[in-house]
C-alpha atoms as a PDB file:
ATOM      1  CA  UNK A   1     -74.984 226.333  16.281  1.00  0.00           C
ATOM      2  CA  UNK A   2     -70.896 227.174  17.063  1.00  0.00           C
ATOM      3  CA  UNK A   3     -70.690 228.421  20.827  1.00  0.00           C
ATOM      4  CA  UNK A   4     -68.139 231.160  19.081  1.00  0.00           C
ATOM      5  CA  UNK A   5     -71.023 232.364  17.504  1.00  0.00           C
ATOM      6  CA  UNK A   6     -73.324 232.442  20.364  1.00  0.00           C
ATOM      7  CA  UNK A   7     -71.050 233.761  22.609  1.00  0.00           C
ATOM      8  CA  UNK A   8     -69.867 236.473  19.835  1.00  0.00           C
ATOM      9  CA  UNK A   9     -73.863 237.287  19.206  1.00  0.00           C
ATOM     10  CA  UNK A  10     -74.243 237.937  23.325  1.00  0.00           C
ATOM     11  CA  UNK A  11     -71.246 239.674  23.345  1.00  0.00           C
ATOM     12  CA  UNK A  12     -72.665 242.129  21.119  1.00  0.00           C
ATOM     13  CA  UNK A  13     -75.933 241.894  22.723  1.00  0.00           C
ATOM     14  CA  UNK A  14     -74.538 242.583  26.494  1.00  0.00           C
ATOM     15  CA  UNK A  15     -72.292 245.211  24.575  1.00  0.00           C
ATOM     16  CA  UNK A  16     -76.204 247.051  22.746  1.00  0.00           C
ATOM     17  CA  UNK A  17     -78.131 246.525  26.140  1.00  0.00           C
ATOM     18  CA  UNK A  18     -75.408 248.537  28.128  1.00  0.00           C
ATOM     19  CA  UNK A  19     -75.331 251.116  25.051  1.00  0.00           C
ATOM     20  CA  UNK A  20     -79.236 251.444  25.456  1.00  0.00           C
ATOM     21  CA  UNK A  21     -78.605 251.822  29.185  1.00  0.00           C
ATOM     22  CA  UNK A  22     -75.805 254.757  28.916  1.00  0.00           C
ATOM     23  CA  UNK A  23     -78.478 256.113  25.944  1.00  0.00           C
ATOM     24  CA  UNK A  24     -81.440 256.685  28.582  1.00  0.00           C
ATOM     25  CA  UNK A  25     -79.061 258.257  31.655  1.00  0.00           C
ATOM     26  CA  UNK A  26     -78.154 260.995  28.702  1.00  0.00           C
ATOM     27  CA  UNK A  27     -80.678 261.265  26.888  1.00  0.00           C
ATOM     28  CA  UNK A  28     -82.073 264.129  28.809  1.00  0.00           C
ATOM     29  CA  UNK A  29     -79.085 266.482  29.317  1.00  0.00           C
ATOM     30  CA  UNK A  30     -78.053 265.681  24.819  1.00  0.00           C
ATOM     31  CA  UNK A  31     -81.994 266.730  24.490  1.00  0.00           C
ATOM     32  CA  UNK A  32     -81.428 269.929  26.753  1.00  0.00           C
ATOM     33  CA  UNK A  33     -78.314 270.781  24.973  1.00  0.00           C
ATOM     34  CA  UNK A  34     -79.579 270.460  21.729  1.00  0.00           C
ATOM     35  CA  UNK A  35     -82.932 271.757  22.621  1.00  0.00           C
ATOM     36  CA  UNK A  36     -82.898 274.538  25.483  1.00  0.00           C
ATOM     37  CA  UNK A  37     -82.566 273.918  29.185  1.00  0.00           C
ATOM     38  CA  UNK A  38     -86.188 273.511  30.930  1.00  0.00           C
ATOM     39  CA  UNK A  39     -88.384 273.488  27.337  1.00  0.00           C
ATOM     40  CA  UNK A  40     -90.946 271.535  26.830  1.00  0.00           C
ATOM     41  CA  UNK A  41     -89.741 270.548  23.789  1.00  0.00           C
ATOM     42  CA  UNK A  42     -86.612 268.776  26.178  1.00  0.00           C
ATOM     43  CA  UNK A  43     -88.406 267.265  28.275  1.00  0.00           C
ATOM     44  CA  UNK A  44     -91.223 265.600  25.570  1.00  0.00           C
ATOM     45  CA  UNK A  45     -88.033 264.389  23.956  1.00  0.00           C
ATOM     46  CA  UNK A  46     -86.059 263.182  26.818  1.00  0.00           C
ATOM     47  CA  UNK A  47     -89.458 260.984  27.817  1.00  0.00           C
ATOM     48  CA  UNK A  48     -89.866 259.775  23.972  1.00  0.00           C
ATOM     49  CA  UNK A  49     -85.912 258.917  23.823  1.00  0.00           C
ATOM     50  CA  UNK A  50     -85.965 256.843  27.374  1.00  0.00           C
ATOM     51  CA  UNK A  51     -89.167 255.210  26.455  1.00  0.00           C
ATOM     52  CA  UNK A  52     -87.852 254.376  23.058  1.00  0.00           C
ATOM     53  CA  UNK A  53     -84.623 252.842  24.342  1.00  0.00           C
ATOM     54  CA  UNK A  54     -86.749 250.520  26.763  1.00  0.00           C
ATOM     55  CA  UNK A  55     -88.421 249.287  23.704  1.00  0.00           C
ATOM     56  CA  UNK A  56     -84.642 248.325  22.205  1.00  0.00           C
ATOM     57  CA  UNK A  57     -84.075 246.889  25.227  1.00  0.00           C
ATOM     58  CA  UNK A  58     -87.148 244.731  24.879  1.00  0.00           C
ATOM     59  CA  UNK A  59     -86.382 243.851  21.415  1.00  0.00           C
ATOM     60  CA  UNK A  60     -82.595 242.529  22.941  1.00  0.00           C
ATOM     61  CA  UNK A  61     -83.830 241.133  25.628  1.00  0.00           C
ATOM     62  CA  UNK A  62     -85.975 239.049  23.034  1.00  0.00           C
ATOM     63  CA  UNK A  63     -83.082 237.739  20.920  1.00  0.00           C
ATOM     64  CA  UNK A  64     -81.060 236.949  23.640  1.00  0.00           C
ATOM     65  CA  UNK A  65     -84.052 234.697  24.674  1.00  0.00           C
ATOM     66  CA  UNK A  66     -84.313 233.104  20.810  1.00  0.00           C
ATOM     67  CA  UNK A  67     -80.512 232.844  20.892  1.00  0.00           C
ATOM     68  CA  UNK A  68     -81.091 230.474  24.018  1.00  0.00           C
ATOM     69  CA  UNK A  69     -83.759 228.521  22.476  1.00  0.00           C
ATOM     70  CA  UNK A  70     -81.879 227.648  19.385  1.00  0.00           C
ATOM     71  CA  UNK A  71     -78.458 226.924  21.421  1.00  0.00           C
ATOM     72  CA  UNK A  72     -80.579 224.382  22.602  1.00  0.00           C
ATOM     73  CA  UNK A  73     -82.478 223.787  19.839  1.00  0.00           C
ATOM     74  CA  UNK A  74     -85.714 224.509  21.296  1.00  0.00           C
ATOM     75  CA  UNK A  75     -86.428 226.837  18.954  1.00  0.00           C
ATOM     76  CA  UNK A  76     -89.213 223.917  16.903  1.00  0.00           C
ATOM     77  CA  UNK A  77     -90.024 222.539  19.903  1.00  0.00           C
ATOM     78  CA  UNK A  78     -94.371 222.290  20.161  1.00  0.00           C
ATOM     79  CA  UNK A  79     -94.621 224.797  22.720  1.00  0.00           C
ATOM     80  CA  UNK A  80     -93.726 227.071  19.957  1.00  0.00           C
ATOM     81  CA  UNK A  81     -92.081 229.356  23.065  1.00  0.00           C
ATOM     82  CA  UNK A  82     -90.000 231.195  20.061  1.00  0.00           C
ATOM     83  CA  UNK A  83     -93.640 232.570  18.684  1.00  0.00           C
ATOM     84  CA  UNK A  84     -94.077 235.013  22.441  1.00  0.00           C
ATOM     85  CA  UNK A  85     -90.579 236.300  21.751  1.00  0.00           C
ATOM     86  CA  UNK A  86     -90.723 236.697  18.238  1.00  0.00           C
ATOM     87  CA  UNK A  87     -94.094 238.611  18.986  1.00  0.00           C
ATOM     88  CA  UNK A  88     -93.201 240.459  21.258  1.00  0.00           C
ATOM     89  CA  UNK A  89     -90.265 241.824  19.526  1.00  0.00           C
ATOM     90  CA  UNK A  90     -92.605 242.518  16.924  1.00  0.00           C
ATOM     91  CA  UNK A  91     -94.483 244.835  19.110  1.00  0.00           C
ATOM     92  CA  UNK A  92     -92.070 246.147  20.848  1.00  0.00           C
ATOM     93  CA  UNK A  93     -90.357 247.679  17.397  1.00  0.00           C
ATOM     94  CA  UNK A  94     -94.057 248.678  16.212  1.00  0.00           C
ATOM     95  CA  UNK A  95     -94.391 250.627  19.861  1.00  0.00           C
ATOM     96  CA  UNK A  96     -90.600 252.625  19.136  1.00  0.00           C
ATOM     97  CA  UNK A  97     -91.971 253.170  15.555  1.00  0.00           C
ATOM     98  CA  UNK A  98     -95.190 254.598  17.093  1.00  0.00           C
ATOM     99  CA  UNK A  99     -92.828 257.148  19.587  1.00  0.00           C
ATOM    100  CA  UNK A 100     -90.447 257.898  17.168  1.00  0.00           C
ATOM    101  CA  UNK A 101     -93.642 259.331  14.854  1.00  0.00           C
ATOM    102  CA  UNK A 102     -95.169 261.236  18.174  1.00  0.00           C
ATOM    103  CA  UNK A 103     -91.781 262.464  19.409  1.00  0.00           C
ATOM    104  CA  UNK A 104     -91.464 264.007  15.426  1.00  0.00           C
ATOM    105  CA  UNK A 105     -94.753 265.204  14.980  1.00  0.00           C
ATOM    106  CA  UNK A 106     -94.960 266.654  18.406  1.00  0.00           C
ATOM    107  CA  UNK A 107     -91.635 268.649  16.985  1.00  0.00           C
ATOM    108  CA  UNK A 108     -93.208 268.897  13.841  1.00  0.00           C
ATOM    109  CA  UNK A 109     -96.093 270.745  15.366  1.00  0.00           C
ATOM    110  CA  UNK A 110     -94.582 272.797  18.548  1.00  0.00           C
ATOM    111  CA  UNK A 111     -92.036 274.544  15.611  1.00  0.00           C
ATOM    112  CA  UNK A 112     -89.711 273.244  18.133  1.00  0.00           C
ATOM    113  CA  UNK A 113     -87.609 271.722  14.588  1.00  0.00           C
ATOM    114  CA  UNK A 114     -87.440 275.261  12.873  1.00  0.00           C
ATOM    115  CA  UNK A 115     -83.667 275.749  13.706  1.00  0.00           C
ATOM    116  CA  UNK A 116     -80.860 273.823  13.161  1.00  0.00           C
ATOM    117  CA  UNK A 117     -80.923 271.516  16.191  1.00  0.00           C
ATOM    118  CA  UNK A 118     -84.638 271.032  16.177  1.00  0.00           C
ATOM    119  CA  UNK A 119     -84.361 270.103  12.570  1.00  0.00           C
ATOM    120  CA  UNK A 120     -81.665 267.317  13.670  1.00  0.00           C
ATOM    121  CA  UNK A 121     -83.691 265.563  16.196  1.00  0.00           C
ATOM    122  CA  UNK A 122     -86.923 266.098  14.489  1.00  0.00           C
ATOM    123  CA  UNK A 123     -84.719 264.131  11.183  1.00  0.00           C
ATOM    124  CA  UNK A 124     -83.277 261.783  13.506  1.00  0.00           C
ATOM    125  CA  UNK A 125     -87.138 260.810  14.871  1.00  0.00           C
ATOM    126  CA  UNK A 126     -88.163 260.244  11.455  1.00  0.00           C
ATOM    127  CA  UNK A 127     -85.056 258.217  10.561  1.00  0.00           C
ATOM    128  CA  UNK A 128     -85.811 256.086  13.599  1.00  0.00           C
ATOM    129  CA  UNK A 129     -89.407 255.966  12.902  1.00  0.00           C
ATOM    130  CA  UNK A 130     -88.732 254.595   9.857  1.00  0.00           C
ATOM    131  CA  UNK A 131     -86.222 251.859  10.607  1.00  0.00           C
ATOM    132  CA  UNK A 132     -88.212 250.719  13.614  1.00  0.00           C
ATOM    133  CA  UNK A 133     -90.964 249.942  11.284  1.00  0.00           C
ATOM    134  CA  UNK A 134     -89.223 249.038   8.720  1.00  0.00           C
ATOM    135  CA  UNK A 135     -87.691 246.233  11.727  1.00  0.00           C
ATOM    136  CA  UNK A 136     -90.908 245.082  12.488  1.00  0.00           C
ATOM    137  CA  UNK A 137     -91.929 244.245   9.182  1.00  0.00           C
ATOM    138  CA  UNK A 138     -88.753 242.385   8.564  1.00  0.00           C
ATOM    139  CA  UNK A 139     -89.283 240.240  11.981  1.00  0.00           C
ATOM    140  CA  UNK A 140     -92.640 239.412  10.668  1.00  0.00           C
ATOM    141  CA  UNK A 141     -91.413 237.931   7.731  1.00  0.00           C
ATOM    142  CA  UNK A 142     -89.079 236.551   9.912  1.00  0.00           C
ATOM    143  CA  UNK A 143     -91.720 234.874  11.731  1.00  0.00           C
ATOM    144  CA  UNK A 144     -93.335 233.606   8.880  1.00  0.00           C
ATOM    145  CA  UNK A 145     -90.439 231.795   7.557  1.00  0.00           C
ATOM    146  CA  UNK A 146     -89.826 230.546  11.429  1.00  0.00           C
ATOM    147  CA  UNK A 147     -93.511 228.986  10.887  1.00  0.00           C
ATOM    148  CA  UNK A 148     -92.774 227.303   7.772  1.00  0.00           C
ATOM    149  CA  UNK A 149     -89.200 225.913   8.875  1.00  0.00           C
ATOM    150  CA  UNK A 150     -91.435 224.690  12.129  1.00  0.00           C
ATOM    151  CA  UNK A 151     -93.665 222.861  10.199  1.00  0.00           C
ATOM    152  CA  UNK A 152     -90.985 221.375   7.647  1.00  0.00           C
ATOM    153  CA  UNK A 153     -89.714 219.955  10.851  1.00  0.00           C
ATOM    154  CA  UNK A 154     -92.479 218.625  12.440  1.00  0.00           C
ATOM    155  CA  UNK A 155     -93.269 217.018   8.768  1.00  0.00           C
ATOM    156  CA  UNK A 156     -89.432 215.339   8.578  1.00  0.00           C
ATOM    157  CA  UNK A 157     -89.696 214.570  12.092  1.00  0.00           C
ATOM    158  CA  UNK A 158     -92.994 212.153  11.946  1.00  0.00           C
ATOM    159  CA  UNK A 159     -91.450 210.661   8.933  1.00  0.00           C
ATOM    160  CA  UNK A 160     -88.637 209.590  10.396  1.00  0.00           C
END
């Protein structure tokens, strides 16, 4: 693989992580300002958001480790050390899917989305309900084609 492209992909990487980072110190004063100062509603959001963002962080910190392992090409290697990152990416995306549903149906169910700003986070949580699991199935697939391409290779490589 180029080492432009690496270095462009942990670039962007560094450049998400530190995004995620600024995302959880504001999370809860943009949850008190949209929500009310000292509701509950704030607070259950502010937790959901933080706890959300460390699950991004995860899912980074995961491709930044596959990046390494296929700079090296390690990534077929029989350890098969790509399958705990690719897994726990997976799981990590299926655990922000799983707040983003609680954080919306805790709105949902509070009334704390009847006006206007509610409404907007409480759309927002579904939005990144959705995409979060919609991630997760996508890095399953992922992981199934990752599977086949490892065993393609270990085929070629005891033939030649």
């Amino acid at each position: 693989m180029p080492a432009i492209v690496i270095g462009a992909l942990r670039a962007l990487l560094a450049l998400l992580f530190a995004g995620a980072v600024t995302a959880q110190v504001t999370s809860g004063s943009l949850a008190q300002e949209m929500l009310g100062v000292g509701t509950p509603a704030a607070t259950v959001v502010t937790v959901l958001a933080v706890g959300g963002l460390v699950c991004i962080e995860v899912v980074l910190v995961c491709v930044w480790a596959l990046v390494s392992l296929a700079r090296d090409a390690r990534i077929f290697e029989v350890a098969r050390r790509s399958d705990r990152w690719v897994d726990t990416a997976i799981g990590a995306l299926a655990v922000g899917a799983a707040i983003s549903a609680a954080g919306l149906i805790y709105l949902l169910v509070t009334g704390a989305a009847t006006d206007a700003q509610g409404a907007t986070v409480a759309v927002l949580a579904a939005a990144i309900a959705g995409a979060a699991a919609a991630l997760a199935l996508l890095v399953v697939v992922m992981r199934h084609l990752l599977h086949t391409a490892m065993q393609l290779h270990d085929e070629l490589s005891e033939v030649v």
